[in-house]
C-alpha atoms as a PDB file:
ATOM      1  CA  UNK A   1     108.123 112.625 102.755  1.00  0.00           C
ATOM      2  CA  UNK A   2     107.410 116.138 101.790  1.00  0.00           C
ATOM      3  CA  UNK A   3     105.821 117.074  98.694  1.00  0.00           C
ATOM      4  CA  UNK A   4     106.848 120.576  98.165  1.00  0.00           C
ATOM      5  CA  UNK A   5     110.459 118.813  98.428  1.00  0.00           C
ATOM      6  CA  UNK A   6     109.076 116.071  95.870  1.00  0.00           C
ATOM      7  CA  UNK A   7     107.662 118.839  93.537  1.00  0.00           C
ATOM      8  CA  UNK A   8     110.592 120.733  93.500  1.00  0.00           C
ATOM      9  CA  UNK A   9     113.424 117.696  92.552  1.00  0.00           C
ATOM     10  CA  UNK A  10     110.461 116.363  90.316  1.00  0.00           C
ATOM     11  CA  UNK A  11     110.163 119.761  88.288  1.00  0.00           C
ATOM     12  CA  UNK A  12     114.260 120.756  88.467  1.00  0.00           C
ATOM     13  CA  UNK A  13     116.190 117.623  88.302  1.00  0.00           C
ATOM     14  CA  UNK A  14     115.949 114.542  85.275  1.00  0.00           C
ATOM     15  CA  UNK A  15     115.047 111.162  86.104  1.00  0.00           C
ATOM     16  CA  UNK A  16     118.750 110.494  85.098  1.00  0.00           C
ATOM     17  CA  UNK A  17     120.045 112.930  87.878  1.00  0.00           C
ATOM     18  CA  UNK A  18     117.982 112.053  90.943  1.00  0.00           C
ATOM     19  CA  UNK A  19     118.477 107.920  89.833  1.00  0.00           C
ATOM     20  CA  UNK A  20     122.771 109.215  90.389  1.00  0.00           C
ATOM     21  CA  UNK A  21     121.922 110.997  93.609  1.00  0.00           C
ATOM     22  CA  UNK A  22     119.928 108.523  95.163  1.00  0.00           C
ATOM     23  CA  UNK A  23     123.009 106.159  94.596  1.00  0.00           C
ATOM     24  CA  UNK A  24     125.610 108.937  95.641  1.00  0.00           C
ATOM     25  CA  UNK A  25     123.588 109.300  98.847  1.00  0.00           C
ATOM     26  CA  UNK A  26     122.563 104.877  99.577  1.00  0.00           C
ATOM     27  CA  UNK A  27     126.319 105.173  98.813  1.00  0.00           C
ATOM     28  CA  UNK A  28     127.204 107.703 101.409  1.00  0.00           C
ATOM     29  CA  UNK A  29     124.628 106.332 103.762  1.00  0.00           C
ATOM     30  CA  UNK A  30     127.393 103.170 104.517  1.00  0.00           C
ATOM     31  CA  UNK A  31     129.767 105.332 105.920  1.00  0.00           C
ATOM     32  CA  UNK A  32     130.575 103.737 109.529  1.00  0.00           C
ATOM     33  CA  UNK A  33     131.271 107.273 110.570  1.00  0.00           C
ATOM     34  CA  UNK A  34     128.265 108.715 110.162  1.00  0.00           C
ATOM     35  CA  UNK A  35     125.497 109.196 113.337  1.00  0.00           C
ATOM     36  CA  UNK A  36     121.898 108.148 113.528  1.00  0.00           C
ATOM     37  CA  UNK A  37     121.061 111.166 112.951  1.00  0.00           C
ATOM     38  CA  UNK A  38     122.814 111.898 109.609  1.00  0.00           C
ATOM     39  CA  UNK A  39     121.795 108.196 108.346  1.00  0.00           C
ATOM     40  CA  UNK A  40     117.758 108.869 109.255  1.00  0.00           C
ATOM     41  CA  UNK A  41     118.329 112.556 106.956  1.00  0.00           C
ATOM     42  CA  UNK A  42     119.992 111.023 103.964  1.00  0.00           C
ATOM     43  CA  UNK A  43     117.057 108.263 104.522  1.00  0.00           C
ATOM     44  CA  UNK A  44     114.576 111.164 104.117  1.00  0.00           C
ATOM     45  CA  UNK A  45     116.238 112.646 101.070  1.00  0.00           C
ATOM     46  CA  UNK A  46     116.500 109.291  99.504  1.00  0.00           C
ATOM     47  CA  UNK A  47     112.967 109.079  99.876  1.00  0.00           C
ATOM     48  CA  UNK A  48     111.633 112.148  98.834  1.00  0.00           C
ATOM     49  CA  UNK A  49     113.722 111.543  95.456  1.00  0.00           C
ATOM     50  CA  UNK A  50     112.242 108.288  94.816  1.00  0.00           C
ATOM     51  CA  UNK A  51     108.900 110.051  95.241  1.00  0.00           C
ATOM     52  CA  UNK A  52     110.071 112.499  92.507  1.00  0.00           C
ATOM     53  CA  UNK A  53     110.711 109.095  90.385  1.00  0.00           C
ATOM     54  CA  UNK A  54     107.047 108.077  90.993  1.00  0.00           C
ATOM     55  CA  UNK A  55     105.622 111.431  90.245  1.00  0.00           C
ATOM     56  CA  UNK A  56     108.009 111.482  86.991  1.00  0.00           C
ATOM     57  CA  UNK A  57     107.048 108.338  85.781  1.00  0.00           C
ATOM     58  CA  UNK A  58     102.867 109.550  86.523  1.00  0.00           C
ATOM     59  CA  UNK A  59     103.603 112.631  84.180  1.00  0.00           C
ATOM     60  CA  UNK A  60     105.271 110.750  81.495  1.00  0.00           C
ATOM     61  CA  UNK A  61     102.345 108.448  81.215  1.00  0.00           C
ATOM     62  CA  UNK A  62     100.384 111.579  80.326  1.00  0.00           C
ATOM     63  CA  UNK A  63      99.154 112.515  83.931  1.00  0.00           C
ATOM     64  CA  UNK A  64      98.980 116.139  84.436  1.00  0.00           C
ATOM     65  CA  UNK A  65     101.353 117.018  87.130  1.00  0.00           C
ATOM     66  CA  UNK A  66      99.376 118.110  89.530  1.00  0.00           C
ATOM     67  CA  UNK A  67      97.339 114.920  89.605  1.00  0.00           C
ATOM     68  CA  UNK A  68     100.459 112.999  90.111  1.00  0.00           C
ATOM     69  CA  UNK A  69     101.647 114.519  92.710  1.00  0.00           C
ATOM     70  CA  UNK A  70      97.992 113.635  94.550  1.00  0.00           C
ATOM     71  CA  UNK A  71      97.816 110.535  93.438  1.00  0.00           C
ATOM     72  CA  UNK A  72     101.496 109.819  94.820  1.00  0.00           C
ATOM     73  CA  UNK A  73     100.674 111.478  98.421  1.00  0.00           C
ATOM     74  CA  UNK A  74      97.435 109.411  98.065  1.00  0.00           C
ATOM     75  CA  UNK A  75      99.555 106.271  97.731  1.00  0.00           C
ATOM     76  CA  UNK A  76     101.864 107.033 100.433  1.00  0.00           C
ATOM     77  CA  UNK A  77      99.127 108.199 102.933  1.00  0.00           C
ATOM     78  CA  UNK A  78      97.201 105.401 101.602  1.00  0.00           C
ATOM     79  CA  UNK A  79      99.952 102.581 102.707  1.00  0.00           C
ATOM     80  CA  UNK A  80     100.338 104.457 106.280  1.00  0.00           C
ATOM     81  CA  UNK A  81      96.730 103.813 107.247  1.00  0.00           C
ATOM     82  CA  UNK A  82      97.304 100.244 106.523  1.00  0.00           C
END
């Protein structure tokens, strides 16, 4: 996960239009076609935008956004330690 990738789908894209790419690309990802590779970067994009969901649903609970973007990397960074 990147943030400034997080921030950036967060602040330019509704929750509406990265909840239809995230099923365009979990779609997409089934393709028997597709290599390792391809899978592992649509895995990374999916993942990033589902950050941007988290950070989304922070601000609209009144967190500044700035805070919720911490408090999401704090999470994630959180669960990796574990």
């Amino acid at each position: 996960m990147k943030l400034p990738v997080i921030r950036q789908i967060q602040r330019t894209c509704s929750r509406e239009q990265i909840e239809t790419a995230i099923h365009v690309l979990e779609n997409t990802s089934e393709a028997v076609s597709l290599k390792p590779e391809e899978v592992d970067v649509i895995g990374e994009l999916i993942s990033n935008m589902c950050g941007a969901l988290e950070v989304h649903q922070l601000i609209a609970d009144g967190m500044p956004e700035k805070d919720a973007a911490n408090q999401f990397m704090k999470k994630v960074l959180g669960s990796i330690d574990k």
